[in-house]
N, C-alpha and C. Protein backbone atom coordinates (compact mmCIF):
# COMPACT_ATOMS: atom_id res chain seq x y z
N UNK A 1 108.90 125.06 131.45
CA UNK A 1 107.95 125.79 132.27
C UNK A 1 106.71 124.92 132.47
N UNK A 2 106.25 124.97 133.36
CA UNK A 2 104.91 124.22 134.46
C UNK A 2 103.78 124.93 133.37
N UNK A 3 103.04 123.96 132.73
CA UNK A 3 101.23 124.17 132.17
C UNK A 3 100.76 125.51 132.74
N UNK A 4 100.49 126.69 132.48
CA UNK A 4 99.77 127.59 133.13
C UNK A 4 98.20 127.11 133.52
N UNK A 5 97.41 126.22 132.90
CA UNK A 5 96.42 125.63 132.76
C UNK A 5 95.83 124.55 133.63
N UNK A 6 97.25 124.05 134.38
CA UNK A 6 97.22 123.29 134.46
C UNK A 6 96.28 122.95 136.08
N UNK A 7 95.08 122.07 136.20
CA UNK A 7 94.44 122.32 137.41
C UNK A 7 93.22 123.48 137.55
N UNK A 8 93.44 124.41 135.89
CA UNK A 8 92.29 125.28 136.18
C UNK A 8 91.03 124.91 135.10
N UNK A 9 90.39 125.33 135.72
CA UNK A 9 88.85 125.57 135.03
C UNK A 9 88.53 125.95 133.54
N UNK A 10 88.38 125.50 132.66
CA UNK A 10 88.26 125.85 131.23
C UNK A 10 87.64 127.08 131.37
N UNK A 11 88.03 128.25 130.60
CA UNK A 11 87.27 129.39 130.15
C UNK A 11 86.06 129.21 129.14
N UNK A 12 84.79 130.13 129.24
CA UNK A 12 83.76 129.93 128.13
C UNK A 12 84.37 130.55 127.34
N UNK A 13 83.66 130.54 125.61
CA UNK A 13 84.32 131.02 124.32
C UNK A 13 84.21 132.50 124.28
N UNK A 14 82.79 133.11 124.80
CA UNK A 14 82.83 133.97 124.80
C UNK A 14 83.83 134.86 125.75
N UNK A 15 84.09 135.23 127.11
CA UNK A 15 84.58 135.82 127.77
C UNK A 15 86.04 135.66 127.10
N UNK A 16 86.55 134.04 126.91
CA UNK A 16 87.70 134.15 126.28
C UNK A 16 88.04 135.14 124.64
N UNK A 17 87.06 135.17 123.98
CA UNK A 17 87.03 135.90 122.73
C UNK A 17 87.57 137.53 122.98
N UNK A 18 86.36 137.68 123.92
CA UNK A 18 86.47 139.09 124.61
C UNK A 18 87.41 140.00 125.48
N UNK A 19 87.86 138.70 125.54
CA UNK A 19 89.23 139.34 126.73
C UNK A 19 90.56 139.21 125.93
N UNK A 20 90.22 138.49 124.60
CA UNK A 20 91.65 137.76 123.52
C UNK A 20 91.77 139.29 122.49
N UNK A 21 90.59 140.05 122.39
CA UNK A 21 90.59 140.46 120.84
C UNK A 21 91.01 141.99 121.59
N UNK A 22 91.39 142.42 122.89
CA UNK A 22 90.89 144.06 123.37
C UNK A 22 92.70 144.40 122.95
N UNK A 23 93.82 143.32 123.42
CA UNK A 23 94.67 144.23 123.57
C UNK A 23 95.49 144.01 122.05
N UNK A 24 95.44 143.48 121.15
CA UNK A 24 95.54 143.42 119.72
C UNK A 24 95.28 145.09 119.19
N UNK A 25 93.63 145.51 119.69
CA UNK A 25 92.70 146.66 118.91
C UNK A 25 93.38 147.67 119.25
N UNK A 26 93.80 147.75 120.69
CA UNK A 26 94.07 148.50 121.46
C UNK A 26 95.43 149.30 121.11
N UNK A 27 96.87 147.63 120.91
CA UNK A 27 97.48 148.33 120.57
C UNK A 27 97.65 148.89 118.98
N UNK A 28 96.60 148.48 118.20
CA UNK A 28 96.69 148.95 116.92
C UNK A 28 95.98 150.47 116.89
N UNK A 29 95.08 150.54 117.68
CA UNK A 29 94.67 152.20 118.34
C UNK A 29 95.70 152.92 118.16
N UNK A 30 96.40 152.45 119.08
CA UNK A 30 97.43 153.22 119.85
C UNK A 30 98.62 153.71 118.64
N UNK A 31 99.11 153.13 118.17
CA UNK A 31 100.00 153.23 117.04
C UNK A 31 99.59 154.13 115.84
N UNK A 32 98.20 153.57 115.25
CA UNK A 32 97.48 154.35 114.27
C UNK A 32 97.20 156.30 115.00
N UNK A 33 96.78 156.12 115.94
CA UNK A 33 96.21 157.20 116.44
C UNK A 33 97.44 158.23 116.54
N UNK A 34 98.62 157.49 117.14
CA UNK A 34 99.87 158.24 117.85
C UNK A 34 101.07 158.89 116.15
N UNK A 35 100.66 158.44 115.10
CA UNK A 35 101.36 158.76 114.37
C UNK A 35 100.22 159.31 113.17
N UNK A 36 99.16 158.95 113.46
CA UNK A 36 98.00 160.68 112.84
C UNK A 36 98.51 161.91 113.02
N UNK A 37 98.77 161.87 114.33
CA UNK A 37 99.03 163.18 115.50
C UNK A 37 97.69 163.15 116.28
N UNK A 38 96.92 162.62 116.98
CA UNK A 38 96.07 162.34 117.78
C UNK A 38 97.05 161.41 119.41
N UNK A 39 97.81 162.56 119.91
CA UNK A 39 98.83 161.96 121.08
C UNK A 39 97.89 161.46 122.04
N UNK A 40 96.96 162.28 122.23
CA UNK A 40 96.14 161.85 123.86
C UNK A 40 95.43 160.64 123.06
N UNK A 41 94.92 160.65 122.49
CA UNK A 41 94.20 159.41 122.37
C UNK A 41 95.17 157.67 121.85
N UNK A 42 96.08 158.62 121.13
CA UNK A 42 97.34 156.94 121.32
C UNK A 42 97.88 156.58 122.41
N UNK A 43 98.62 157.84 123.47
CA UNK A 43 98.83 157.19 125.05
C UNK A 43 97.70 156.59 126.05
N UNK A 44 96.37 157.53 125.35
CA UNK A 44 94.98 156.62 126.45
C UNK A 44 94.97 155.01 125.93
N UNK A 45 95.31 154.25 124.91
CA UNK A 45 94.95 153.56 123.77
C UNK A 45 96.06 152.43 124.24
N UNK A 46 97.45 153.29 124.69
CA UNK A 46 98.78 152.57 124.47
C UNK A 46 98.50 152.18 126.10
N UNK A 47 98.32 152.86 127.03
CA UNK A 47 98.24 153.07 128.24
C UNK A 47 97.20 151.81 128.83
N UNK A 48 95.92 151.67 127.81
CA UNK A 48 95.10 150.19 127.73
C UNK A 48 95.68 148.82 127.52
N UNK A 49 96.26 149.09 126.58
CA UNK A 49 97.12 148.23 125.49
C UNK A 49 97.86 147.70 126.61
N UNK A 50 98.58 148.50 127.48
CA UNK A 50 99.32 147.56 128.28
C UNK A 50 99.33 146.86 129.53
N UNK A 51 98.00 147.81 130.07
CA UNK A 51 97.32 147.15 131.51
C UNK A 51 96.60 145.68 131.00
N UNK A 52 95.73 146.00 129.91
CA UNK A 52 95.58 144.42 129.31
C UNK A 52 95.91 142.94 128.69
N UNK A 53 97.41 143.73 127.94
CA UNK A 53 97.65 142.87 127.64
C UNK A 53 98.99 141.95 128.74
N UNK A 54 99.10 142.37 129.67
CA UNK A 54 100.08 142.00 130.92
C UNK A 54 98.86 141.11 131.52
N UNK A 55 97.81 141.22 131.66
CA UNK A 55 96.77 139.99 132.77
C UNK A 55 95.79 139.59 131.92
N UNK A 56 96.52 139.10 130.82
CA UNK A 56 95.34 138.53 129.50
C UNK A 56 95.93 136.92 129.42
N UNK A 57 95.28 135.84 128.62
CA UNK A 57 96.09 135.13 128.65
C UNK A 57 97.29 134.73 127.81
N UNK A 58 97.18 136.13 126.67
CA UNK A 58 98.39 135.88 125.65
C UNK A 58 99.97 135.59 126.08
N UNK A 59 99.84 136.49 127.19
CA UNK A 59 101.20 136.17 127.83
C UNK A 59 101.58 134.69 128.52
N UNK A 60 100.66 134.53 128.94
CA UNK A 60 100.66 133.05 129.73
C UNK A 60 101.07 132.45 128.00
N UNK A 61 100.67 132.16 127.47
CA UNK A 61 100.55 131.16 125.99
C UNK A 61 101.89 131.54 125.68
N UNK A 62 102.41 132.78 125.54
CA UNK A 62 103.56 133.14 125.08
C UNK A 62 104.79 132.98 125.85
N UNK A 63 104.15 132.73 127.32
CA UNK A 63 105.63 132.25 128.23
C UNK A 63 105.88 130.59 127.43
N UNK A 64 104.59 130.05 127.63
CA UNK A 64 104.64 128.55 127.56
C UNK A 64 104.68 127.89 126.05
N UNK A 65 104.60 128.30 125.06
CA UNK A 65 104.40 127.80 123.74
C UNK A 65 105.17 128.32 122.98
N UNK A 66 106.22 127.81 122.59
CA UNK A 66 107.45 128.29 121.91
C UNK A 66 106.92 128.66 120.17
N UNK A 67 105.93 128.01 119.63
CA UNK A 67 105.70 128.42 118.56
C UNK A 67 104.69 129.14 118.06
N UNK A 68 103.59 129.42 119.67
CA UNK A 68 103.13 131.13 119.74
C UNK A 68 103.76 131.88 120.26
N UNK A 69 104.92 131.71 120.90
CA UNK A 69 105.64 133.20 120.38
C UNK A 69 106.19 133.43 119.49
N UNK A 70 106.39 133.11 118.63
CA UNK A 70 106.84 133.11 117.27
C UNK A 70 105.55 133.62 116.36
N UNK A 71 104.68 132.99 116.52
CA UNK A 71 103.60 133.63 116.10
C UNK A 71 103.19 135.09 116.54
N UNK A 72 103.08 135.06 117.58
CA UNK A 72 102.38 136.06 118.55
C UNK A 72 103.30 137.68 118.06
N UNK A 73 104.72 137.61 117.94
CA UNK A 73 105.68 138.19 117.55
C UNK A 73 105.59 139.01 115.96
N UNK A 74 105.22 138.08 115.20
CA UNK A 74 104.99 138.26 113.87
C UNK A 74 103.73 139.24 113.96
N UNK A 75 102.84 138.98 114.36
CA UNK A 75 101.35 139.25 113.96
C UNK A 75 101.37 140.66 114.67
N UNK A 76 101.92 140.51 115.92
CA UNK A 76 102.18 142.04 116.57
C UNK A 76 102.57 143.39 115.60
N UNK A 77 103.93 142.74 115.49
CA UNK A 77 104.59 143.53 114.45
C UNK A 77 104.77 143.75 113.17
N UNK A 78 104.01 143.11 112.63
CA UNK A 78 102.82 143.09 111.13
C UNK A 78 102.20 144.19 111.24
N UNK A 79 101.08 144.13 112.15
CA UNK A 79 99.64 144.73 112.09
C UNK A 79 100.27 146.37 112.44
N UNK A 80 101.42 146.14 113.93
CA UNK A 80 101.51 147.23 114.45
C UNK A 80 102.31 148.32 113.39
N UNK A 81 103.05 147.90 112.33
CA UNK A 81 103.83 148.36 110.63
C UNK A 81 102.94 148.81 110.30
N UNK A 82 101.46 147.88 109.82
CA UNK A 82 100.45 148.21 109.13
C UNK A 82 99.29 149.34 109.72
N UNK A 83 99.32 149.46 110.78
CA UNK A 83 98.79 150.54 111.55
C UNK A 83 99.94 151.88 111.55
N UNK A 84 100.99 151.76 111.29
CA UNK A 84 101.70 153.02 111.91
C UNK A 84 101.81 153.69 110.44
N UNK A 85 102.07 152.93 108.97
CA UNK A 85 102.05 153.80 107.78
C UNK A 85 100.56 154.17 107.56
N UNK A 86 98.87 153.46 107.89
CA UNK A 86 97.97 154.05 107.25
C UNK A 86 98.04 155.36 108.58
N UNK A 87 98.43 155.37 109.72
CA UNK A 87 98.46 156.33 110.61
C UNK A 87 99.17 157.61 110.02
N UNK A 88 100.58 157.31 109.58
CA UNK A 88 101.24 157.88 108.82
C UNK A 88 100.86 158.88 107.73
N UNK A 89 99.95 157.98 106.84
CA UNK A 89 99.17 158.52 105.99
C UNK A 89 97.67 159.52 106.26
N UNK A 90 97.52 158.85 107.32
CA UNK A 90 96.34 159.46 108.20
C UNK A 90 95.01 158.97 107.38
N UNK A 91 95.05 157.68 106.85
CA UNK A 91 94.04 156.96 106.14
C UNK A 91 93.13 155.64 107.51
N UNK A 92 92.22 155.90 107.56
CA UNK A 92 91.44 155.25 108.34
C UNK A 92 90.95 153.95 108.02
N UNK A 93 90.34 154.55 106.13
CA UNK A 93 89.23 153.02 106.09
C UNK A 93 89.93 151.85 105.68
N UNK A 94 91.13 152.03 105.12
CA UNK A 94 91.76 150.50 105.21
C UNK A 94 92.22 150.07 106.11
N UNK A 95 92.05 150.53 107.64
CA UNK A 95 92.01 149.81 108.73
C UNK A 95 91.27 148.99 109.03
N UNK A 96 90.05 148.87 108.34
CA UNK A 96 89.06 147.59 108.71
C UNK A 96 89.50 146.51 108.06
N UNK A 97 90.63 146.43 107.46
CA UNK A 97 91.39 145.58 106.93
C UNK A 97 91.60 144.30 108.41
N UNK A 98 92.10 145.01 109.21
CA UNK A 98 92.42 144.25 110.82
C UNK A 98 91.40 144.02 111.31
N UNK A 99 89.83 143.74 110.96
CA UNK A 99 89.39 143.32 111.84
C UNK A 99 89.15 142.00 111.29
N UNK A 100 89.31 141.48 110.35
CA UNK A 100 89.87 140.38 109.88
C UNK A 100 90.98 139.64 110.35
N UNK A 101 91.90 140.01 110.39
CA UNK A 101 93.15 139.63 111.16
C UNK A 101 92.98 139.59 112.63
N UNK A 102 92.22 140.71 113.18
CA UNK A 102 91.92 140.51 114.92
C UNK A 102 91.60 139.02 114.98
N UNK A 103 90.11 138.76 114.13
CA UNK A 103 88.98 137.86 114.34
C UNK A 103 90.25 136.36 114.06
N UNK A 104 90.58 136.26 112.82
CA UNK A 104 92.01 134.89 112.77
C UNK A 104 92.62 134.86 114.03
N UNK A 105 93.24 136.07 114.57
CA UNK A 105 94.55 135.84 115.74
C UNK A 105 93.69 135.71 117.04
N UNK A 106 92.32 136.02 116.83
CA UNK A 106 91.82 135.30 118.37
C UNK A 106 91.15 133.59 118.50
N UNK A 107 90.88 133.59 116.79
CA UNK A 107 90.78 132.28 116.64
C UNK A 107 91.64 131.36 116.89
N UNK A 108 92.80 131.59 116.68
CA UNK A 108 94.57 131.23 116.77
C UNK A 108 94.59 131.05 117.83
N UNK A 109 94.24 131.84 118.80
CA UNK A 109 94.08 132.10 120.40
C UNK A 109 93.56 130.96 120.98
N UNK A 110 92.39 130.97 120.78
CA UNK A 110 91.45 130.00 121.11
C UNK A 110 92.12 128.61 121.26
N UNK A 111 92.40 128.23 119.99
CA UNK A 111 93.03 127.07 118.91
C UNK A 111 94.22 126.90 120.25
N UNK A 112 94.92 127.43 120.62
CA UNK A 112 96.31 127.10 121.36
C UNK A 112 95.75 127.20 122.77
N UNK A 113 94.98 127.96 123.07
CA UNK A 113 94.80 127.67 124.32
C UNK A 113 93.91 126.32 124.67
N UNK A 114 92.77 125.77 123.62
CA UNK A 114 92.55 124.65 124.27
C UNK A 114 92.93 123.37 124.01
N UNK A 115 94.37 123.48 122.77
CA UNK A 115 95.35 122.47 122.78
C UNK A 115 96.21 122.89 124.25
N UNK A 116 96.79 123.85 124.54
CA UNK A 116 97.49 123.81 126.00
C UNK A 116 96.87 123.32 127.39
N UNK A 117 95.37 123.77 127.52
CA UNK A 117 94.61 123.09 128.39
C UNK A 117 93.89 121.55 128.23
N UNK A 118 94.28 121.68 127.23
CA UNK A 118 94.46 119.80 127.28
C UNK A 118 95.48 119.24 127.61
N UNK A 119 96.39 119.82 127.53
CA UNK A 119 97.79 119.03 127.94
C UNK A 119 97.92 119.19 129.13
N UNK A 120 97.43 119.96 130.17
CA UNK A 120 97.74 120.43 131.27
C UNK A 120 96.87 119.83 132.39
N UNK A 121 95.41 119.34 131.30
CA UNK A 121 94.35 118.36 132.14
C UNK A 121 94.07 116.98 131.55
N UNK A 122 94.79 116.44 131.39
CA UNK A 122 94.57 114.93 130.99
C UNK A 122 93.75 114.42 131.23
């Protein structure tokens, strides 16, 4: 597959941070909330989760980088386990457990996207 990067404009850290960390939260919302029993607020949550994370750039990274999706895969379905038993349980505060893990997997983010946009702009 063709550089997604390739020919475009570097992103700043911030906007990239901001636009890396929403659909991670979102779908961990969504999961935690939907197996509390809080339905409307896990489909508003899940319903985010997926308008964002379809025109974010995780997907681009994940078409093109065979060993963030492998990553990307894991960490999903880690967090999204770890959100659905404290949901389960209907325990909240060891959810701030993930914002630790958000803050790593957008760092991760970062980390691959401006090794990929280097390769793509020589």
């Amino acid at each position: 597959m063709e550089n997604p990067y390739k020919g475009c404009e570097r992103q700043d850290t911030y906007s990239f941070i901001q636009s890396a960390i929403i659909p991670i939260m979102f779908m961990q919302g969504s999961i935690f909330s939907t197996f509390s029993e809080h339905y409307v607020v896990g489909t508003v949550c899940g319903i985010i989760f997926l308008l964002v994370l379809f025109s974010q750039e995780e997907i681009k990274l994940f078409r093109y980088d065979a060993d963030f999706k492998l990553i990307f895969l894991c960490v999903y379905a880690s967090t999204g386990l770890y959100s659905a038993i404290l949901g389960f349980f209907d325990k909240l505060s060891p959810m701030s457990i993930l914002i630790v893990i958000d803050i790593s997997w957008v760092m991760y983010i970062y980390y691959v996207y401006g090794r990929v946009y280097l390769e793509g702009n020589k």
